[in-house]
Structures are given as C-alpha cells and as structure tokens.
Protein backbone atom coordinates (compact mmCIF):
# COMPACT_ATOMS: atom_id res chain seq x y z
CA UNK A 1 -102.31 -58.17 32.89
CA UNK A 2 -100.58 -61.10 34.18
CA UNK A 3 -103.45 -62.22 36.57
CA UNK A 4 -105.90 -61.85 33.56
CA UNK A 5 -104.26 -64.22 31.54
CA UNK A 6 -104.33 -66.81 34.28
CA UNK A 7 -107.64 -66.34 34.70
CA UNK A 8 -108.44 -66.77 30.98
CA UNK A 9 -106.03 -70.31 31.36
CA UNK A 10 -108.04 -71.06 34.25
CA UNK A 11 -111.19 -71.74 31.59
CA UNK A 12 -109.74 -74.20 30.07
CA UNK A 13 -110.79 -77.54 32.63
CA UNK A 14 -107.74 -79.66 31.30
CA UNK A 15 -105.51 -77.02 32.66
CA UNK A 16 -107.42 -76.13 35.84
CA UNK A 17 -107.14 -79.65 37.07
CA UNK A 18 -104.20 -80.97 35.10
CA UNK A 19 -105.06 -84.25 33.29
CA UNK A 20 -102.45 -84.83 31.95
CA UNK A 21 -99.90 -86.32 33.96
CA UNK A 22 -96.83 -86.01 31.81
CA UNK A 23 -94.44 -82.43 31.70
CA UNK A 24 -94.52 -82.56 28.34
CA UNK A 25 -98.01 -82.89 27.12
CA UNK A 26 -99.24 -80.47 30.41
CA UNK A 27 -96.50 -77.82 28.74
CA UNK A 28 -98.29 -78.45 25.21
CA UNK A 29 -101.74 -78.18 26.72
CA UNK A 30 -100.46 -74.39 27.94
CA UNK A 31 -99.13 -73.63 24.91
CA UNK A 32 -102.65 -74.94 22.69
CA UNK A 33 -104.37 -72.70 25.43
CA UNK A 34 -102.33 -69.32 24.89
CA UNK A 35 -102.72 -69.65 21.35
CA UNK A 36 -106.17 -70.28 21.21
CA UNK A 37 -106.61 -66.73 24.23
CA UNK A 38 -104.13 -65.07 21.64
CA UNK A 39 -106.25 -65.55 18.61
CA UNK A 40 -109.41 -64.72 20.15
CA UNK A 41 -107.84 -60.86 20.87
C-alpha cells in the first residue's frame, strides 16, 4: 500500500525531479499531491 502511493507521487514530474529547491515549498508540493491522489479515490 505504501509502495503504491509512491508510485502514484511519482506522476506528479515536480515531485519526481524536485523543482523546487526550498523544504518548505517541496513539503507543500507533497502535500498538494496527496490531496489531489486522495480525492481521486
């Protein structure tokens, strides 16, 4: 279950080669990214 929803985060290209440089925005990129997996189930 845990694989699968790195491979589902893996989709997104801003995660899978990490634009953005900063801890904080990466962290809020994630968090966009779950939510958006979430409301697709």
């Amino acid at each position: 279950m845990v694989e699968n929803a790195f491979a589902r985060l893996k989709h997104f290209r801003a995660l899978a080669t990490r634009y953005d440089k900063l801890k904080r925005n990466y962290e809020s990129t994630v968090s966009l990214a779950c939510a958006l997996i979430w409301l697709k189930l």
